[in-house]
C-alpha atoms as a PDB file:
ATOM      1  CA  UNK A   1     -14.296-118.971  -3.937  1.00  0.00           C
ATOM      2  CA  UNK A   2     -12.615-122.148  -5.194  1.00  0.00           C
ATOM      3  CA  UNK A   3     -15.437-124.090  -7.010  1.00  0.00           C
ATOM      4  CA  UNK A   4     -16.067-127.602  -7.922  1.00  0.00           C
ATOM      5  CA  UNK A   5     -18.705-127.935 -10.971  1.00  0.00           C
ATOM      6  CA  UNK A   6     -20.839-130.589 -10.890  1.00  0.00           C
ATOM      7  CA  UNK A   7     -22.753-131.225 -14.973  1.00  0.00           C
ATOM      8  CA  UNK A   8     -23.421-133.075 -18.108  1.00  0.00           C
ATOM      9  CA  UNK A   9     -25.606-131.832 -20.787  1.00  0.00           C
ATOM     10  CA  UNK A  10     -25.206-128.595 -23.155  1.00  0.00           C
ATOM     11  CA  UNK A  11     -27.903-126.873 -20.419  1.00  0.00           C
ATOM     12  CA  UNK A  12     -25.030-126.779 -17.878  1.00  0.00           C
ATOM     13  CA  UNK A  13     -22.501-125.145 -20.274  1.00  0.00           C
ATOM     14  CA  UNK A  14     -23.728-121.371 -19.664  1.00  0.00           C
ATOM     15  CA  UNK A  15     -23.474-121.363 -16.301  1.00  0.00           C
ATOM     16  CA  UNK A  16     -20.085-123.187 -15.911  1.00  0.00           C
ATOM     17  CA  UNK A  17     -18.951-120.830 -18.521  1.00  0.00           C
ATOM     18  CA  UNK A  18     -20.044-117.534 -16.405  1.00  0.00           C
ATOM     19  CA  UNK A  19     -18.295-118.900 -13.530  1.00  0.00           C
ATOM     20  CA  UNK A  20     -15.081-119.513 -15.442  1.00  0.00           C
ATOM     21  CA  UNK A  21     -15.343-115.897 -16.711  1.00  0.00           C
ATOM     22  CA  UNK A  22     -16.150-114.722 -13.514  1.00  0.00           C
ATOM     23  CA  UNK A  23     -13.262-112.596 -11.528  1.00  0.00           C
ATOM     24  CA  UNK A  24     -14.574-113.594  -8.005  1.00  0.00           C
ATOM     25  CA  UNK A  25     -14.540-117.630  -8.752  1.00  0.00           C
ATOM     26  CA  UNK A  26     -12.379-120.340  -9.092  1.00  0.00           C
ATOM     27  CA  UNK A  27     -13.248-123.129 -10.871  1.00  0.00           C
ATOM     28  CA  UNK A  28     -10.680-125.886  -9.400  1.00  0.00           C
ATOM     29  CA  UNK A  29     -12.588-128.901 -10.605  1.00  0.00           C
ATOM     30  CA  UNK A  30     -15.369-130.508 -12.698  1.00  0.00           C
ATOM     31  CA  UNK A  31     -17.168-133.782 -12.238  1.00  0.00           C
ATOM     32  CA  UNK A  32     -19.481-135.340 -15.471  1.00  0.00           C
ATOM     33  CA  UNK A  33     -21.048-138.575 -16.335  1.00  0.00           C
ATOM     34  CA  UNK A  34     -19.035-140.878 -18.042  1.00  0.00           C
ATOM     35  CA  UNK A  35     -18.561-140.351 -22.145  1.00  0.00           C
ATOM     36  CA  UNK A  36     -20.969-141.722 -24.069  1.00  0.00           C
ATOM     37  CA  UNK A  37     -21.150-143.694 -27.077  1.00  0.00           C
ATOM     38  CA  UNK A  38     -22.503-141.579 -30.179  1.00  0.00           C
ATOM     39  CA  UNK A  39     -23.090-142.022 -33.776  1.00  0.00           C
ATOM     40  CA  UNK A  40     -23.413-144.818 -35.878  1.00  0.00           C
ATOM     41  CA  UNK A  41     -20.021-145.718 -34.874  1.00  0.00           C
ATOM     42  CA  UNK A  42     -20.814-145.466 -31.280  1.00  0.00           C
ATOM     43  CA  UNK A  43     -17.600-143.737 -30.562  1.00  0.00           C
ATOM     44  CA  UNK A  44     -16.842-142.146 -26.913  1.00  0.00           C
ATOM     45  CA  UNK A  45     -17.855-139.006 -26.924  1.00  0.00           C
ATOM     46  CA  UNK A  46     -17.124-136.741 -23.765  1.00  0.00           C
ATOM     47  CA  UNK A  47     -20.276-134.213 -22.319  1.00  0.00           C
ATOM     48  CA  UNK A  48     -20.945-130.408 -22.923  1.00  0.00           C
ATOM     49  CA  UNK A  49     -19.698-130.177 -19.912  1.00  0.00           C
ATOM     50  CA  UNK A  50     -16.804-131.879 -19.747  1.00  0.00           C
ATOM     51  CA  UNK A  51     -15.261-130.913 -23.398  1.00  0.00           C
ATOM     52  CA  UNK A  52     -15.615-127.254 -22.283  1.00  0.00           C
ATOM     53  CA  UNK A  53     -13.602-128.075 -18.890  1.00  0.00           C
ATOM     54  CA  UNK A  54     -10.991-129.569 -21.070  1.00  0.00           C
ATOM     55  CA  UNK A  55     -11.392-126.493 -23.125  1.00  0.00           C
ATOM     56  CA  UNK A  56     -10.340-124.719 -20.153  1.00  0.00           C
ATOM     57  CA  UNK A  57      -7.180-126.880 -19.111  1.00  0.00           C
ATOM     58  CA  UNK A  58      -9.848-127.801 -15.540  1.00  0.00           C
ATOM     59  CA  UNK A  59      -9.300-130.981 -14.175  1.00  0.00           C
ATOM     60  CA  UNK A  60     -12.034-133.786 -14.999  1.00  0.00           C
ATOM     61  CA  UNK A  61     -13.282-136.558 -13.230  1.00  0.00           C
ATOM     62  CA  UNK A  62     -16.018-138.620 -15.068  1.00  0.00           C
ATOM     63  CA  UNK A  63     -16.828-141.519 -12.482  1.00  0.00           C
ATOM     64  CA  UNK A  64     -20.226-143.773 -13.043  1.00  0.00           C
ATOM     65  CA  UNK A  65     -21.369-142.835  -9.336  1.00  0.00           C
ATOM     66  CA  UNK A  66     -19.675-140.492  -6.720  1.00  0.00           C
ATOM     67  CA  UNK A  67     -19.818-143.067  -4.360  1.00  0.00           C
ATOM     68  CA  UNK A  68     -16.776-144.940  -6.246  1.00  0.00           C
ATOM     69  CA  UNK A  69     -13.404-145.379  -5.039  1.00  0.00           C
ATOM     70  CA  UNK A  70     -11.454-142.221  -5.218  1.00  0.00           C
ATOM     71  CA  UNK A  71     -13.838-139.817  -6.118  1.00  0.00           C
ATOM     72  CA  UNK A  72     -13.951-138.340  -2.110  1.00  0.00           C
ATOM     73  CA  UNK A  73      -9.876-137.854  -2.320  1.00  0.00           C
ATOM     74  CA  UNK A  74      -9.913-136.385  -5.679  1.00  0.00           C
ATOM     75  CA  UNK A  75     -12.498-134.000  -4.566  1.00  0.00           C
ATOM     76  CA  UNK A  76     -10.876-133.562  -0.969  1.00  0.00           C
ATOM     77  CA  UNK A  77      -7.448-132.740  -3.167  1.00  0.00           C
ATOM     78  CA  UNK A  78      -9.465-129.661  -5.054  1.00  0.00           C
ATOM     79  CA  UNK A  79     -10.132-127.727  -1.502  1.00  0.00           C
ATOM     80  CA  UNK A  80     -13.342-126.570  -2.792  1.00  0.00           C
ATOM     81  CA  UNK A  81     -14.987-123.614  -1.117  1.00  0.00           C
ATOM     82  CA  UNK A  82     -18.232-124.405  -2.440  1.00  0.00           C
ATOM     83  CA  UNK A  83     -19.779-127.098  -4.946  1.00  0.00           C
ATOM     84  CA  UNK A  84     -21.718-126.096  -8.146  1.00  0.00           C
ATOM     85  CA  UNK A  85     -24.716-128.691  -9.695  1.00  0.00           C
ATOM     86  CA  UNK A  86     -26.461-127.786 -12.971  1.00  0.00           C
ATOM     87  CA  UNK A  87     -28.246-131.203 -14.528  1.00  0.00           C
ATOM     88  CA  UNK A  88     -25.384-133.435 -13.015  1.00  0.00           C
ATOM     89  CA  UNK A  89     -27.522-136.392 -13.675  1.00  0.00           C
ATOM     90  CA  UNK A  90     -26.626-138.057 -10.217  1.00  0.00           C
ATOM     91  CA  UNK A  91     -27.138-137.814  -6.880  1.00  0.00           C
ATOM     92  CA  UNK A  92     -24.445-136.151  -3.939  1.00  0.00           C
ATOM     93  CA  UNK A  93     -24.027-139.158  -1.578  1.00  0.00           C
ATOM     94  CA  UNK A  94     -24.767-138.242   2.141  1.00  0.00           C
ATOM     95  CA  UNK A  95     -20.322-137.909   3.024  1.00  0.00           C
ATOM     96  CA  UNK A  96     -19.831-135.609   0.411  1.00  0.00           C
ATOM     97  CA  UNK A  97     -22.453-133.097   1.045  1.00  0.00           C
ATOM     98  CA  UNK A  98     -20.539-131.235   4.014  1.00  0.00           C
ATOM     99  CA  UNK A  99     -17.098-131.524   2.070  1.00  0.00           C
ATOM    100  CA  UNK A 100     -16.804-127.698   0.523  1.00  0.00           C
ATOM    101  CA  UNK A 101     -16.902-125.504   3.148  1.00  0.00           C
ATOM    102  CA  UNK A 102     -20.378-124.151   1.923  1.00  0.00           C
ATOM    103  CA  UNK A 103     -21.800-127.339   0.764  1.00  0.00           C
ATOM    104  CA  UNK A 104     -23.333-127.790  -2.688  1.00  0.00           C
ATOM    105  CA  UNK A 105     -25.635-124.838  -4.846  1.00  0.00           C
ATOM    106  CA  UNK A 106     -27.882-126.584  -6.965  1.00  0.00           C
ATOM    107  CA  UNK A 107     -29.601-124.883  -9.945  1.00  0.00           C
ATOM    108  CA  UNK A 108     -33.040-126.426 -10.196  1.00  0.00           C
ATOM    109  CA  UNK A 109     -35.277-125.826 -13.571  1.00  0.00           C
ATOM    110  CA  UNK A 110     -38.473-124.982 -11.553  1.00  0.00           C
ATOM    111  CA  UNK A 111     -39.620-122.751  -8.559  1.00  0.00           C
ATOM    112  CA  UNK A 112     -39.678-125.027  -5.937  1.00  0.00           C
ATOM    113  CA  UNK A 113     -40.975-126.624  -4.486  1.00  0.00           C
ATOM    114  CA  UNK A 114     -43.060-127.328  -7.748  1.00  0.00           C
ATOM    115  CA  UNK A 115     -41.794-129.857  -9.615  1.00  0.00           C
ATOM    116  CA  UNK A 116     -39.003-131.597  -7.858  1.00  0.00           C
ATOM    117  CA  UNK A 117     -37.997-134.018  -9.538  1.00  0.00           C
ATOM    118  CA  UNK A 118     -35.249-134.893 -12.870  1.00  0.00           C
ATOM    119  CA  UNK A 119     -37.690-133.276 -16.080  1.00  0.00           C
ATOM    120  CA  UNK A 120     -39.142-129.848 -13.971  1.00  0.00           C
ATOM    121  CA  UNK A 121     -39.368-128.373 -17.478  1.00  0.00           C
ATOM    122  CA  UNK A 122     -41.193-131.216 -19.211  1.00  0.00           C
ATOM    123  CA  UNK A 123     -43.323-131.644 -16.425  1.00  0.00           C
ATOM    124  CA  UNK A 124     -44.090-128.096 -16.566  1.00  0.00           C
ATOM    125  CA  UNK A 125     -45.265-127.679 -20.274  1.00  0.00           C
ATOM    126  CA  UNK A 126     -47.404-131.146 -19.899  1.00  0.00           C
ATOM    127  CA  UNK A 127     -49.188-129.702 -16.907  1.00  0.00           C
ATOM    128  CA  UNK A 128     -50.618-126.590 -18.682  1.00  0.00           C
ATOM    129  CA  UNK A 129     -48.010-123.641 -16.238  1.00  0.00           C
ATOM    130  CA  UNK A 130     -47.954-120.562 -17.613  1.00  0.00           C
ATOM    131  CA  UNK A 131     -45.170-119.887 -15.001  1.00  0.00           C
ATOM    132  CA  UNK A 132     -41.909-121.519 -14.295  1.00  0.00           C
ATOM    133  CA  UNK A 133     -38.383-120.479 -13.766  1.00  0.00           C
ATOM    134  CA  UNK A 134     -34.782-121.890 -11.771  1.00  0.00           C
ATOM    135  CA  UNK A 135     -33.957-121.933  -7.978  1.00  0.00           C
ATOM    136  CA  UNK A 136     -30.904-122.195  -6.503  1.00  0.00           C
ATOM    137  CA  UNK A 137     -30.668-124.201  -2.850  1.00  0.00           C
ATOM    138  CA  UNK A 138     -27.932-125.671  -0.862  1.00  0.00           C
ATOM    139  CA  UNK A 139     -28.456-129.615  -1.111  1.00  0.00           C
ATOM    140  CA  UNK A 140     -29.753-132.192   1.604  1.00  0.00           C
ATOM    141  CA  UNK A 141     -30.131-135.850   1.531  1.00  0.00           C
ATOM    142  CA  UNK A 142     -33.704-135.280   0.435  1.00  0.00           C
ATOM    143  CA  UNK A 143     -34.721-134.402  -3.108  1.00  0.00           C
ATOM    144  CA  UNK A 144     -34.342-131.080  -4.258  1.00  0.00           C
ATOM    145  CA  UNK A 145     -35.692-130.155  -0.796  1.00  0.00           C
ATOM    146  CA  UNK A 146     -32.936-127.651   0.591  1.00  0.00           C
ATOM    147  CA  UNK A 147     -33.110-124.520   1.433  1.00  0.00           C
ATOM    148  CA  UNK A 148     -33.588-121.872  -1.415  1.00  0.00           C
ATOM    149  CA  UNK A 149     -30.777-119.070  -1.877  1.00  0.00           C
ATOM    150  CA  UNK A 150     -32.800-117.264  -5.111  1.00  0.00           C
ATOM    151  CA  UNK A 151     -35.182-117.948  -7.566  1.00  0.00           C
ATOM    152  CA  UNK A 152     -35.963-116.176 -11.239  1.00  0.00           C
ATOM    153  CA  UNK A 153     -39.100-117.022 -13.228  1.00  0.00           C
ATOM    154  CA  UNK A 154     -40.348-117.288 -16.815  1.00  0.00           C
ATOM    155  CA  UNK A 155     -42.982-117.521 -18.355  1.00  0.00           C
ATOM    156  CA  UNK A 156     -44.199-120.376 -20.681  1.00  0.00           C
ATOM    157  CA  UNK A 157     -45.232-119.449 -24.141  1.00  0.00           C
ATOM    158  CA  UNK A 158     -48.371-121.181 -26.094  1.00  0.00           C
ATOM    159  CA  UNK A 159     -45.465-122.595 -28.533  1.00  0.00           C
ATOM    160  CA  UNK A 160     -42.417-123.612 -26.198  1.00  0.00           C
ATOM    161  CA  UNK A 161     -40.921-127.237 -26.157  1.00  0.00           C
ATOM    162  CA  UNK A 162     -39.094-128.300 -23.771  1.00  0.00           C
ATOM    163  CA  UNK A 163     -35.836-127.083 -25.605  1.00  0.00           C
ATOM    164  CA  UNK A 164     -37.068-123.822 -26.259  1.00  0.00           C
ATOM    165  CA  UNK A 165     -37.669-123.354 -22.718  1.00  0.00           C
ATOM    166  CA  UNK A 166     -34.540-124.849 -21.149  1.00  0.00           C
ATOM    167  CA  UNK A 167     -32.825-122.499 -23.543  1.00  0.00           C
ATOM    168  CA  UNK A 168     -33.780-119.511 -21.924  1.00  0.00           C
ATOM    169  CA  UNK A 169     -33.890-121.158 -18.516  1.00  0.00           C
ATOM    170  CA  UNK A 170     -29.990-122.220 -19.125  1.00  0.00           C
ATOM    171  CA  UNK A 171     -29.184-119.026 -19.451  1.00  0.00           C
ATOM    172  CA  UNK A 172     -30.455-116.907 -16.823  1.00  0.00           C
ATOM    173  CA  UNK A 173     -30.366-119.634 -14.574  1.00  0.00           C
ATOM    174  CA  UNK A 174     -26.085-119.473 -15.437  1.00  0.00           C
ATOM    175  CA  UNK A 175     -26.960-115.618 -13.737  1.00  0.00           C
ATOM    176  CA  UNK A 176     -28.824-116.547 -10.412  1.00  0.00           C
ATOM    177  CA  UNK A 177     -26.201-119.301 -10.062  1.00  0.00           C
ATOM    178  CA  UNK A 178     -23.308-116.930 -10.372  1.00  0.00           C
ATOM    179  CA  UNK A 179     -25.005-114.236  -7.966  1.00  0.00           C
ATOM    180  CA  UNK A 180     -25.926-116.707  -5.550  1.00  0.00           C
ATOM    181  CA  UNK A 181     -22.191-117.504  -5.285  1.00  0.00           C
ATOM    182  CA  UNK A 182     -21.257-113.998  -5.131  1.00  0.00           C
ATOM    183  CA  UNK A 183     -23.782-114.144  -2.166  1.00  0.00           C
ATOM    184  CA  UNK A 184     -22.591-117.153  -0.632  1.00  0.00           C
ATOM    185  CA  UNK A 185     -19.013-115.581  -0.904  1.00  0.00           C
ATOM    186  CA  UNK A 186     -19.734-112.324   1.081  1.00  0.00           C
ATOM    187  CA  UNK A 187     -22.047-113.542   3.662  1.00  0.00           C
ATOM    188  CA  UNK A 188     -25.011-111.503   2.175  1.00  0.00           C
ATOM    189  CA  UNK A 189     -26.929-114.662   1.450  1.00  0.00           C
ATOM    190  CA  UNK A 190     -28.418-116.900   3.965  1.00  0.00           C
ATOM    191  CA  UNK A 191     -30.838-120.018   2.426  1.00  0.00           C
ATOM    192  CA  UNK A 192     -34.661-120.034   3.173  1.00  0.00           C
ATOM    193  CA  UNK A 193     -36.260-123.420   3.944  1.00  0.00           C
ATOM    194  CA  UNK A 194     -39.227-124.374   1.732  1.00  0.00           C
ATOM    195  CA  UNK A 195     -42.499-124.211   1.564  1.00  0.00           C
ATOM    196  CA  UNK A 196     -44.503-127.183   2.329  1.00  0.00           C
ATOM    197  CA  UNK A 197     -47.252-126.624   0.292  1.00  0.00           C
ATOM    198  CA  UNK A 198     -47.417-126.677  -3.429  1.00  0.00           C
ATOM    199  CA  UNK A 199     -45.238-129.421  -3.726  1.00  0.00           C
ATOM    200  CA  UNK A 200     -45.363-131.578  -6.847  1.00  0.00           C
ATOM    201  CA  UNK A 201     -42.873-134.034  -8.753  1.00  0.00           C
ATOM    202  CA  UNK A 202     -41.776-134.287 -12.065  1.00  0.00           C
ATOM    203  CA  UNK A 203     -39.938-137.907 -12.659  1.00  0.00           C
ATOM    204  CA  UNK A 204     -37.686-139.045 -15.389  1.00  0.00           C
ATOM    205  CA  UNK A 205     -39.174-139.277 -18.770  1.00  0.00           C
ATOM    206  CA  UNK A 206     -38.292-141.975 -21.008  1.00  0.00           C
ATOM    207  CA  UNK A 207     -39.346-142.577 -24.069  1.00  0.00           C
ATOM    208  CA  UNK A 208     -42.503-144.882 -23.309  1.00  0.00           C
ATOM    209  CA  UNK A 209     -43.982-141.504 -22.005  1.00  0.00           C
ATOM    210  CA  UNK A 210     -43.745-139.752 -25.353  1.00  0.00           C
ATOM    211  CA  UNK A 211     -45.840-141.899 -27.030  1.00  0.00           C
ATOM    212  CA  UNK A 212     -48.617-139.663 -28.237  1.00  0.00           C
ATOM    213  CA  UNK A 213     -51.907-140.225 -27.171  1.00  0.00           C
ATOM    214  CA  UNK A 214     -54.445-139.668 -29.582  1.00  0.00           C
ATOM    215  CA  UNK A 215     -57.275-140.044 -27.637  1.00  0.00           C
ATOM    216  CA  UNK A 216     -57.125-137.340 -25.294  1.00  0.00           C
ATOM    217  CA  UNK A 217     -58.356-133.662 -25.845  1.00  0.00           C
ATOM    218  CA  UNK A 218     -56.381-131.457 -28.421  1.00  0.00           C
ATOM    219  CA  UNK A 219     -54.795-129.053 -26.367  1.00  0.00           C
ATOM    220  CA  UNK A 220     -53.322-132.160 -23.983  1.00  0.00           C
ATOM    221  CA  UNK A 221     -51.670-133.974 -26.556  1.00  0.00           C
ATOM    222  CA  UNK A 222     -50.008-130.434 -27.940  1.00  0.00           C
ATOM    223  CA  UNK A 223     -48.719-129.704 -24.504  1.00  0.00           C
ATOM    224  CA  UNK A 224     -47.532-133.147 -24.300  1.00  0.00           C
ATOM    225  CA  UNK A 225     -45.657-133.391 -27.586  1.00  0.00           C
ATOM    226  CA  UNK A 226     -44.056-129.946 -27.293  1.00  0.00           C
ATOM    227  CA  UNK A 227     -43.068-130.937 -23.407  1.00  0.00           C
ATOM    228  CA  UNK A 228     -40.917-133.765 -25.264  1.00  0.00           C
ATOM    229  CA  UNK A 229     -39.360-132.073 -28.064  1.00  0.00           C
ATOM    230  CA  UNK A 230     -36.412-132.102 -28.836  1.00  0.00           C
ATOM    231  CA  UNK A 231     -36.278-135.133 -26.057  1.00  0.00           C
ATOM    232  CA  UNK A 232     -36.791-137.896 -25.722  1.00  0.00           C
ATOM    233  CA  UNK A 233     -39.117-137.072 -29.058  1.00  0.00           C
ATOM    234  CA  UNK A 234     -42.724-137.199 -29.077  1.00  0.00           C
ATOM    235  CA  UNK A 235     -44.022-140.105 -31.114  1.00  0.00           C
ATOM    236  CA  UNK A 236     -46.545-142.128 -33.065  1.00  0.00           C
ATOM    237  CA  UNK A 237     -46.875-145.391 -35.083  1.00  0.00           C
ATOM    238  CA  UNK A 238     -48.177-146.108 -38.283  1.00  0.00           C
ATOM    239  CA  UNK A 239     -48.427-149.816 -39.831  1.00  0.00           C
ATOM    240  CA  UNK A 240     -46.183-150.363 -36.746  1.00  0.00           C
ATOM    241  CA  UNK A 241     -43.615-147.801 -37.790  1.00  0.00           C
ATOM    242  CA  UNK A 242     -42.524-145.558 -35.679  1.00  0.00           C
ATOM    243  CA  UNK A 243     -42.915-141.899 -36.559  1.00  0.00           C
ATOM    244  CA  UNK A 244     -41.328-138.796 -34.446  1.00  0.00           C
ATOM    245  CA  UNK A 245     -43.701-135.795 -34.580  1.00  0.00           C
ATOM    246  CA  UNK A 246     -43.021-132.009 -33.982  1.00  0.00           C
ATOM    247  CA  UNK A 247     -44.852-129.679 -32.208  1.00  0.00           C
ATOM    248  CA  UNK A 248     -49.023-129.306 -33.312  1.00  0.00           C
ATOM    249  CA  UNK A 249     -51.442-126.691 -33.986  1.00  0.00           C
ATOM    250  CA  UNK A 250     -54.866-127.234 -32.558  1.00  0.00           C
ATOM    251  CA  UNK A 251     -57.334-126.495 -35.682  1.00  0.00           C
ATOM    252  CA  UNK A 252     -60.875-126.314 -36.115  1.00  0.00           C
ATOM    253  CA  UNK A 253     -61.382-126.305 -40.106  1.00  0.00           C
ATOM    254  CA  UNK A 254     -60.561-129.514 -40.722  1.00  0.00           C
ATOM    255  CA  UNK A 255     -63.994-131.366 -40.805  1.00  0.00           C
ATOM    256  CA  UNK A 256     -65.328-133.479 -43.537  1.00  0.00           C
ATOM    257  CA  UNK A 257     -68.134-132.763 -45.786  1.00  0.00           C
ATOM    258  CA  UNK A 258     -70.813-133.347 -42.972  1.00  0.00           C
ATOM    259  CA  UNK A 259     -69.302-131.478 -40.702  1.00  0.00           C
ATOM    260  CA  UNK A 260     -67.667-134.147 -38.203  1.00  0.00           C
ATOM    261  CA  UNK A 261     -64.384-134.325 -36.967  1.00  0.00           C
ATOM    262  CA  UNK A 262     -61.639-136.786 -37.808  1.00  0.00           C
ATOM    263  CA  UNK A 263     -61.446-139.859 -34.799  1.00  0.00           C
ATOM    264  CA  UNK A 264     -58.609-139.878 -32.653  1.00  0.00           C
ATOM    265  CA  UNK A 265     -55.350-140.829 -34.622  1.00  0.00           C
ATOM    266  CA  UNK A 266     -57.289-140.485 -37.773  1.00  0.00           C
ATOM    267  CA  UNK A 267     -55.805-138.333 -40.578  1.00  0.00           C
ATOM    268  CA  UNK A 268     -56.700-135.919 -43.243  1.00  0.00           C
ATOM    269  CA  UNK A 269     -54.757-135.259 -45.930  1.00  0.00           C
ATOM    270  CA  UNK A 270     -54.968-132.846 -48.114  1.00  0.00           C
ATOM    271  CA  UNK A 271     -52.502-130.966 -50.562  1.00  0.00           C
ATOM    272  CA  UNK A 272     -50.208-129.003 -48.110  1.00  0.00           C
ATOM    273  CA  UNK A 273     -51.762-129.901 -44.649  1.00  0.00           C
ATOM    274  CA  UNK A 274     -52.166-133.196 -42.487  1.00  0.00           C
ATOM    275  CA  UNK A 275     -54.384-133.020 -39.675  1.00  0.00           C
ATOM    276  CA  UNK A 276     -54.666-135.674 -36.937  1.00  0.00           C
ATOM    277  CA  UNK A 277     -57.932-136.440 -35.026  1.00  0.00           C
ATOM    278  CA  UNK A 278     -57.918-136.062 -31.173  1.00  0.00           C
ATOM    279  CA  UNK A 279     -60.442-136.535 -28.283  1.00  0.00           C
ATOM    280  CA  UNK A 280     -61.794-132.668 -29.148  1.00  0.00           C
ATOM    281  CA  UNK A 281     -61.074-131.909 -32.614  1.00  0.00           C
ATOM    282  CA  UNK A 282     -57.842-132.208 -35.371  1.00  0.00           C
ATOM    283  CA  UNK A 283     -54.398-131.096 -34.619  1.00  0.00           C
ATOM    284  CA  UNK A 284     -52.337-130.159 -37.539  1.00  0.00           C
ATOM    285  CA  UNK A 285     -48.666-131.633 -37.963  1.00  0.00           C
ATOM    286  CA  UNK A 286     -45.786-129.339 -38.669  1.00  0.00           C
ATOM    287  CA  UNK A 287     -42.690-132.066 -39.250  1.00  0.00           C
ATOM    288  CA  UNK A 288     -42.194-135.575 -38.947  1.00  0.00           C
ATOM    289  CA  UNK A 289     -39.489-137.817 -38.915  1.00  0.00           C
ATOM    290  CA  UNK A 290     -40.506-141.532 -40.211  1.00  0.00           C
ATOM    291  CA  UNK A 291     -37.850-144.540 -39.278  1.00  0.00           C
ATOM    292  CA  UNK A 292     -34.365-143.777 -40.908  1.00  0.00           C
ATOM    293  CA  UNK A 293     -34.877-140.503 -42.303  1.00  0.00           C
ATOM    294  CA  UNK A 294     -34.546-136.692 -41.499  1.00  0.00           C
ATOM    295  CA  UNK A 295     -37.157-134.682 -40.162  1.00  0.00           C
ATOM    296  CA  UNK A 296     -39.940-133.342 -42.988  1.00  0.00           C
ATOM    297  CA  UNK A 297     -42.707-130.941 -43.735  1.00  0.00           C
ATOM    298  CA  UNK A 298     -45.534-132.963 -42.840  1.00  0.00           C
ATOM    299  CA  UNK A 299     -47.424-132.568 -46.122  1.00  0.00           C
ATOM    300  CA  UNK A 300     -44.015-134.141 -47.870  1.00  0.00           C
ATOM    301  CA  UNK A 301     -44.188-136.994 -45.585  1.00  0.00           C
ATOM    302  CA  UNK A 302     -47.913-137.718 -46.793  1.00  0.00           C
ATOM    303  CA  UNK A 303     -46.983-137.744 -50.479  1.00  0.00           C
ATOM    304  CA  UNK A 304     -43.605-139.757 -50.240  1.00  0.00           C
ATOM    305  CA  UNK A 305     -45.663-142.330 -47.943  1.00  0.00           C
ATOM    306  CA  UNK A 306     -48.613-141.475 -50.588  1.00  0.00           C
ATOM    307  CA  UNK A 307     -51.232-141.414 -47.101  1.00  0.00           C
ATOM    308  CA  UNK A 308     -54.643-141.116 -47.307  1.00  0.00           C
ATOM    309  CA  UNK A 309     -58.118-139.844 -45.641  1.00  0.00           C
ATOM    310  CA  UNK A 310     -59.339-141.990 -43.140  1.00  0.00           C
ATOM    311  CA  UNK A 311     -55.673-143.432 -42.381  1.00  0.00           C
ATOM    312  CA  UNK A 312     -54.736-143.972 -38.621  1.00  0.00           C
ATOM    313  CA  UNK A 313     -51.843-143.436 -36.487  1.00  0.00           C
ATOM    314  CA  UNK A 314     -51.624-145.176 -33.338  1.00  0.00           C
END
């Protein structure tokens, strides 16, 4: 089939680089976001997506919304078969959804119909699943509520972030998205409408929602911080510095000399270790990265910033 790829971020690359290895596919053209500004110098930079197209010699359209002039006859001039969408990072106006001749696949980061919604895989880690995994389904005007074609699942480890997790989904996700087209292609596949129940939604998360919360129970704020790492990056303040913080250990040895644990936010320092108080008992830091510098053992970060006992992040 002649396809027309529809992505942005490095989680999009595997699967538009299956279907440009594939033997049954054509990729005839590629829609991304616009290029970015990066760097201290805030240069352009182009997407994952897009500098692998160009990579590829595949013609590149980058327009702010698909609504915008042109973008219909550019697409109409590609004759696609069938439209591709992995993380786009917009939304298929109503008069382009019927323009391939077997509308648009999107590859969704969740089984629907859990977790509709832009951040399925933050969502998921933050809500305690041990189970998620990617669906493909022909879009509609509503959201991510068409039809499925195929769906894998994965399970969620005790230590996955967010990145971690959309690593693995990337990939085999690239794989149902490349046999549902094979599908599509030989009439073998015909979507199934969704479930109503078990729906749930999983929003945009910005970085006002990884702001860690000290307060509630241990194992809430580790599922939280590892649900935004790498992004946006879970994060604290101390003295009204900001402070990224990595992923956390829920520990239970790290009570003072009468036996009680550290308040929320509160730390403990000792020689190689700094612990953090919580609702429910101490987490223990692994890395943090304090305003300006890279990312460090925690431990380092409590000598350079020479913290002590009794200290609190907020």
């Amino acid at each position: 089939m002649r396809v027309v790829f529809a992505g942005t971020p490095e989680v999009a690359v595997s699967s538009l680089q299956l279907l440009l290895d594939s033997a049954r596919h054509e990729v005839v053209g590629v829609v991304s976001r616009p290029d970015a500004a990066s760097g201290r110098g805030r240069s352009l930079v182009r997407s994952p997506v897009a500098a692998l197209a160009d990579e590829h010699q595949i013609d590149v359209i980058t327009p702010r919304r698909l609504t915008d002039p042109g973008v219909l006859d550019r697409l109409r001039s590609w004759r696609p078969d069938c439209g591709a969408v992995v993380a786009y990072g917009g939304l298929v106006p109503p008069g382009l959804l019927d323009l391939p001749t077997h509308g648009w696949v999107n590859l969704h980061f969740s089984v629907l119909p859990a977790w509709r919604g832009a951040a399925p895989v933050q969502h998921a880690i933050a809500g305690g699943d041990e189970i998620t995994g990617a669906t493909t389904f022909r879009l509609e005007e509503g959201l991510d509520t068409g039809p499925v074609y195929g769906v894998i699942t994965e399970t969620i480890t005790a230590t996955d972030t967010s990145g971690d997790l959309l690593g693995r989904l990337s990939e085999s996700g690239a794989h149902l998205l490349l046999s549902t087209l094979d599908g599509i292609e030989s009439g073998e596949l015909t979507p199934v409408a969704q479930s109503g129940a078990g729906v749930s939604h999983a929003p945009k998360v910005d970085v006002d929602d990884a702001r860690i919360r000290w307060e509630l129970p241990a194992h809430i704020v580790d599922r939280r911080i590892r649900a935004h790492t790498p992004a946006p990056g879970a994060w604290t303040t101390l003295d009204d510095a900001r402070i990224k913080v990595g992923p956390v250990t829920p520990v239970t040895d790290a009570v003072d000399e009468d036996g009680v644990n550290p308040a929320p936010g509160e730390l403990r320092v000792a020689k190689r270790t700094v612990d953090v108080g919580t609702a429910t008992g101490p987490v223990r830091l692994s890395w943090v990265q304090p305003p300006g510098k890279k990312a460090m053992p925690a431990a380092d970060w409590a000598r350079g910033a020479r913290l002590t006992d009794g200290m609190v992040v907020r």
